[in-house]
N, C-alpha and C. Protein backbone atom coordinates (compact mmCIF):
# COMPACT_ATOMS: atom_id res chain seq x y z
N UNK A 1 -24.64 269.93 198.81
CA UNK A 1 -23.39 270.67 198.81
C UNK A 1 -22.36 269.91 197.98
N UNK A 2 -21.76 270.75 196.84
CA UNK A 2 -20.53 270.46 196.33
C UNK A 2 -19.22 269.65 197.16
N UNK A 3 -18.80 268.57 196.77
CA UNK A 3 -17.68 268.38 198.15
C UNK A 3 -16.35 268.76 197.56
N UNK A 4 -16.18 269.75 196.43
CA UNK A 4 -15.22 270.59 196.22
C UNK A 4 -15.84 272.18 196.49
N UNK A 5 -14.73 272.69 196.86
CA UNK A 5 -14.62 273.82 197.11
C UNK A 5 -13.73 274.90 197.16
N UNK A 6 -13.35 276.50 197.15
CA UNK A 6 -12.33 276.96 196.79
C UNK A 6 -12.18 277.46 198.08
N UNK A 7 -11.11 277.80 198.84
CA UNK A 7 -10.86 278.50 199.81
C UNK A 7 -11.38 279.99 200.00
N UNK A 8 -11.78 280.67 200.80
CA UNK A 8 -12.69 282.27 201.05
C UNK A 8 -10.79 282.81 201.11
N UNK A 9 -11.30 284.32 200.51
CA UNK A 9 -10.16 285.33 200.89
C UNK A 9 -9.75 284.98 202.01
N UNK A 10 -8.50 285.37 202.65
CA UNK A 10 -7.86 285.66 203.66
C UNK A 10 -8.16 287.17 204.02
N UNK A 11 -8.66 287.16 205.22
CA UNK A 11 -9.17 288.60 206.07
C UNK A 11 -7.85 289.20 205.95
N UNK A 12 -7.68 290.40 205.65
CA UNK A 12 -6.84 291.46 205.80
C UNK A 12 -6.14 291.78 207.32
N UNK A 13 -5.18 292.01 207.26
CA UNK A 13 -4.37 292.26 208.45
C UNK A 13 -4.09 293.55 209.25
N UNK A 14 -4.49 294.11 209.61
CA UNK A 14 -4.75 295.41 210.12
C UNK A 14 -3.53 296.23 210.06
N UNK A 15 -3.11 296.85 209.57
CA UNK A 15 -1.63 297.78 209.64
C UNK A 15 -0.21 296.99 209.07
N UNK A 16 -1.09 295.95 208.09
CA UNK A 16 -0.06 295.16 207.36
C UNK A 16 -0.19 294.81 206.09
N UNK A 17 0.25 295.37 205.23
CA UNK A 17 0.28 294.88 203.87
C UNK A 17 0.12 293.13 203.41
N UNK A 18 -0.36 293.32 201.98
CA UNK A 18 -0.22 291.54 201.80
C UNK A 18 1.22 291.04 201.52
N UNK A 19 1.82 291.86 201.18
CA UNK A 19 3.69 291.75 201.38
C UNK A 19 4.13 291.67 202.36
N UNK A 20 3.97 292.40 203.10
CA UNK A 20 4.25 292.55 204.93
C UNK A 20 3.61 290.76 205.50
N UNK A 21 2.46 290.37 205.15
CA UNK A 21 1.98 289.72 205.93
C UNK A 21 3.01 288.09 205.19
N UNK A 22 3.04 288.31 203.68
CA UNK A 22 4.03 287.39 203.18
C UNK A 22 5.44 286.97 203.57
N UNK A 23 6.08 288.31 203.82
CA UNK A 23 7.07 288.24 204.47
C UNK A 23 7.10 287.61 205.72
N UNK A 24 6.16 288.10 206.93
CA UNK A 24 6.16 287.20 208.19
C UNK A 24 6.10 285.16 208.13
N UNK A 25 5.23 285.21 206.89
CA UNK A 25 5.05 283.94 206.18
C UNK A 25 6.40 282.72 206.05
N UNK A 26 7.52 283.76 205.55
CA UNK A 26 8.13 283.06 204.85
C UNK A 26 9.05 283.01 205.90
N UNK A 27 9.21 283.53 206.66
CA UNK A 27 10.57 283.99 207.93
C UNK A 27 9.73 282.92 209.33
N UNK A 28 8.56 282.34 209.25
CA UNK A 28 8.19 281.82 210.22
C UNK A 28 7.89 279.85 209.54
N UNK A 29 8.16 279.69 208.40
CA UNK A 29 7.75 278.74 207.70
C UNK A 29 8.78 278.44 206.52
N UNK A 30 9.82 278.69 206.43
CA UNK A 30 10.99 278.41 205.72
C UNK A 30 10.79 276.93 204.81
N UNK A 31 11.88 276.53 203.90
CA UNK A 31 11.41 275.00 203.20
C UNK A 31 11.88 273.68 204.97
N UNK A 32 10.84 272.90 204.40
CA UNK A 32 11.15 271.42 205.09
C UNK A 32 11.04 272.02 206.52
N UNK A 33 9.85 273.17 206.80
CA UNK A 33 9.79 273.52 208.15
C UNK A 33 8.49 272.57 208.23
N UNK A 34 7.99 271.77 209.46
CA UNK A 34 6.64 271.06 209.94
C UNK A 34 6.22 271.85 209.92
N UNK A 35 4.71 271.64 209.65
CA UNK A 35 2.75 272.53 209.68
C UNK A 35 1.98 271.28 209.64
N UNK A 36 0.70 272.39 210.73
CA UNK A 36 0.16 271.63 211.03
C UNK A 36 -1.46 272.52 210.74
N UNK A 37 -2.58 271.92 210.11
CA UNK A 37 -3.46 272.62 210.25
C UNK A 37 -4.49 271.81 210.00
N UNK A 38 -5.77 272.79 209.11
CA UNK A 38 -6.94 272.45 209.07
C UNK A 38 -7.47 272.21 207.60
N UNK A 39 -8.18 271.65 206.68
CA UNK A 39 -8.23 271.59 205.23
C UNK A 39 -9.55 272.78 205.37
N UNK A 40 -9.11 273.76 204.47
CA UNK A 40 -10.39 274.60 204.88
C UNK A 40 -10.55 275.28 202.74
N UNK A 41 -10.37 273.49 202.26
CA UNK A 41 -11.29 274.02 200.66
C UNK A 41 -10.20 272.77 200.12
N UNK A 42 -11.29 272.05 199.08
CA UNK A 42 -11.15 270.89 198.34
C UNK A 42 -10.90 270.98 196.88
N UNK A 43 -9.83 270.92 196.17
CA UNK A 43 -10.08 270.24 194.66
C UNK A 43 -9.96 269.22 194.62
N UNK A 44 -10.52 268.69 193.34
CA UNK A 44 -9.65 267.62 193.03
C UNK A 44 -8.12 267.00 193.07
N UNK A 45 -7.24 268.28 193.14
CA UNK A 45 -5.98 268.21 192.49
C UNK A 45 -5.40 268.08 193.76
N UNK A 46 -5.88 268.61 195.01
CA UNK A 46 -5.57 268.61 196.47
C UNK A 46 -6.10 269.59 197.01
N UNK A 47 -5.65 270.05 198.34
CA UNK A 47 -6.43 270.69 199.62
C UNK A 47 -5.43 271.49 199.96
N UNK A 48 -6.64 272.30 200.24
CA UNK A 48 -5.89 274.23 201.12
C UNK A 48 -6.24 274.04 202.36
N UNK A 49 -4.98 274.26 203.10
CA UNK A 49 -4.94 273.93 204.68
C UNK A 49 -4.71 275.36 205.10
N UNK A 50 -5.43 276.07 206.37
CA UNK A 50 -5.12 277.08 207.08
C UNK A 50 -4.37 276.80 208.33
N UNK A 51 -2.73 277.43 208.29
CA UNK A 51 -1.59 276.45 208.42
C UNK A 51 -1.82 277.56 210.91
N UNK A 52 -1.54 276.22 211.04
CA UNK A 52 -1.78 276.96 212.87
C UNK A 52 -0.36 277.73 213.02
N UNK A 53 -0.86 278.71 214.24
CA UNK A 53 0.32 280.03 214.42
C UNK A 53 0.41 280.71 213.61
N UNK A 54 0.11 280.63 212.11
CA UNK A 54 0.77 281.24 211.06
C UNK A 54 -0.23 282.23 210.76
N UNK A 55 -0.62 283.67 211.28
CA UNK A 55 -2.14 284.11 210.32
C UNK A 55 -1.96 284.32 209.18
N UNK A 56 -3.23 284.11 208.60
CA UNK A 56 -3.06 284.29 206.88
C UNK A 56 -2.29 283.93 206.36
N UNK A 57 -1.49 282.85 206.73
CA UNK A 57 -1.03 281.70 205.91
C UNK A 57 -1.42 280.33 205.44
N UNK A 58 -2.17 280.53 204.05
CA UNK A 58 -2.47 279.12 203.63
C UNK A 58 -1.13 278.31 202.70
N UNK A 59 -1.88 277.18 202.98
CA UNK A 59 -0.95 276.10 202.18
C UNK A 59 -1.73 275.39 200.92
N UNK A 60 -1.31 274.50 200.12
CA UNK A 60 -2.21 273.94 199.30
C UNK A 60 -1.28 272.47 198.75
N UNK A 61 -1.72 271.42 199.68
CA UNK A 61 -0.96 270.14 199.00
C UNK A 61 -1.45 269.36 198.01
N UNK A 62 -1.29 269.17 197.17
CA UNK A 62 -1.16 268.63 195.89
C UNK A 62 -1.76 267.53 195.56
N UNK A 63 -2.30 266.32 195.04
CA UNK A 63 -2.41 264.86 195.60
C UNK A 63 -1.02 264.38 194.92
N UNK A 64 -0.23 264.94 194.55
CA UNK A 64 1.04 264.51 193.86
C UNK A 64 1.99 264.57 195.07
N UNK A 65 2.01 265.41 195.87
CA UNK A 65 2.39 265.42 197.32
C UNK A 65 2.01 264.78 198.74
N UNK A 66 1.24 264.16 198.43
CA UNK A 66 0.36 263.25 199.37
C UNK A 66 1.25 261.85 199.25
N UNK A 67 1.41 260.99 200.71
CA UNK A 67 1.46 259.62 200.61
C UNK A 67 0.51 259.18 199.63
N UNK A 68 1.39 257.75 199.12
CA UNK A 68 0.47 257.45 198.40
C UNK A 68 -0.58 256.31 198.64
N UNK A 69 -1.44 256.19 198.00
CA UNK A 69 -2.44 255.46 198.96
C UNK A 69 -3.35 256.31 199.45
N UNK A 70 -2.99 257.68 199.85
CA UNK A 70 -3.68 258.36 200.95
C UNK A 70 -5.10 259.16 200.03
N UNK A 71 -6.29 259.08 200.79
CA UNK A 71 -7.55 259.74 199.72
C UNK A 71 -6.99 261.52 200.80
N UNK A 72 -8.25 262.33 199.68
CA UNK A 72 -8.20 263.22 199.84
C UNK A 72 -8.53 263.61 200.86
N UNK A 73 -7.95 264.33 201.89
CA UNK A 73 -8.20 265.06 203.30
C UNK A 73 -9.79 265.75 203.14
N UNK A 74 -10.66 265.12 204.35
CA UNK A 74 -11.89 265.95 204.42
C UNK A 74 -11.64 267.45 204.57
N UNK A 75 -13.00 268.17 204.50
CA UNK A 75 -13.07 269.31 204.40
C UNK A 75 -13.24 269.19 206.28
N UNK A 76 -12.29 270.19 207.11
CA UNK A 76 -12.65 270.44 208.50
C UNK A 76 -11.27 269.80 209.03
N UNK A 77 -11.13 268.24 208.00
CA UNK A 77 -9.78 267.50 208.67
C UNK A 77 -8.67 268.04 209.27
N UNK A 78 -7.76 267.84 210.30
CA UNK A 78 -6.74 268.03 210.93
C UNK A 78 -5.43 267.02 209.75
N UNK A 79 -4.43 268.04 209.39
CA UNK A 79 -3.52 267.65 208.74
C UNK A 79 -2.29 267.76 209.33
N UNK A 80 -1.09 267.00 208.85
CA UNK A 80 0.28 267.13 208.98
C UNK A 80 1.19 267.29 207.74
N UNK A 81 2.11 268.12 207.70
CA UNK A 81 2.94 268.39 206.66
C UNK A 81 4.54 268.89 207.02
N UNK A 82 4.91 269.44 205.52
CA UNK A 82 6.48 269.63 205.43
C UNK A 82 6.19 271.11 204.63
N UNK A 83 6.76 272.18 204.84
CA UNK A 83 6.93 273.18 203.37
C UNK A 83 7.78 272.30 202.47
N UNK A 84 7.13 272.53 201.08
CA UNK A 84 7.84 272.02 200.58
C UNK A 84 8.86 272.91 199.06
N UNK A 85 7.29 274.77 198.77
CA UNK A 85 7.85 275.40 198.23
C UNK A 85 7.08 276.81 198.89
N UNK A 86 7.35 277.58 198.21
CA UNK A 86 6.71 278.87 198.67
C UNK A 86 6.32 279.76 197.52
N UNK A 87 5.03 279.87 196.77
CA UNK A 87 4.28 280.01 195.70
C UNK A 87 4.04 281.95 195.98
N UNK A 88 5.49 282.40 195.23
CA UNK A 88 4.97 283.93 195.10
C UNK A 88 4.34 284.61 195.15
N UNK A 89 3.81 284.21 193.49
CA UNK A 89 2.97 284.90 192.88
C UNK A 89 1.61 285.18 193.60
N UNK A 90 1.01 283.68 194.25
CA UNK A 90 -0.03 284.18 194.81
C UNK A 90 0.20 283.42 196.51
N UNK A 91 0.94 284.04 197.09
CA UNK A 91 1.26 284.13 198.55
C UNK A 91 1.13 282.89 198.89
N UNK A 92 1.22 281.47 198.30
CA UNK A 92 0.92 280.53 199.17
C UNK A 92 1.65 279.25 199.30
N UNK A 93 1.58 278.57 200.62
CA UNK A 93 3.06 277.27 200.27
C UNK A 93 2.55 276.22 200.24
N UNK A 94 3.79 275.37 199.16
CA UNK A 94 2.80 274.31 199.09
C UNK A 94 3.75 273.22 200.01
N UNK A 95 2.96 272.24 200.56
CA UNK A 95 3.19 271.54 201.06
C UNK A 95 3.13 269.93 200.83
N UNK A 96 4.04 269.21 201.72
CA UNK A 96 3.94 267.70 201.31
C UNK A 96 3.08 267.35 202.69
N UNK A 97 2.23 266.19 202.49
CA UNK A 97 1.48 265.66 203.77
C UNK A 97 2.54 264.54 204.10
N UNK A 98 2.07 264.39 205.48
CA UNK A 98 2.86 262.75 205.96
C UNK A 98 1.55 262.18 206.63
């Protein structure tokens, strides 16, 4: 097995648009709000976390956003973070780790 990987779609939300579900996103996860989740897909460049409470909200921290020092979060790992922006175009926030 590859130990990069891309994150799977986000399951659809039943009687909610992907706007609708963005919107709940952004009103529950504002900038410099804490998250806390799971790394669920690896690049090189950093890791997509599926952020807890939040459905269908992923994150994706950076290694430019990472302590430094810090290696890349396993795939499964339990993470901690900050919002740090909120990525439009394709629904997703990025975050700083601590």
């Amino acid at each position: 097995m590859d130990e990069y990987n891309w994150p799977t779609r986000r399951p659809n939300v039943p009687g909610q648009s992907p706007e609708e579900v963005w919107t709940a996103t952004l009103a529950a996860l504002p900038l410099r709000a804490p998250i806390a989740g799971e790394v669920i897909a690896r690049q090189p460049f950093g890791v997509f976390i599926r952020v807890d409470g939040v459905p269908n909200a992923v994150a994706l921290a950076e290694i430019t956003a990472m302590p430094e020092g810090m290696g890349l979060p396993v795939l499964g790992g339990r993470i901690r973070g900050e919002v740090i922006d909120h990525l439009e175009y394709n629904h997703q926030l990025r975050v700083r780790l601590h």
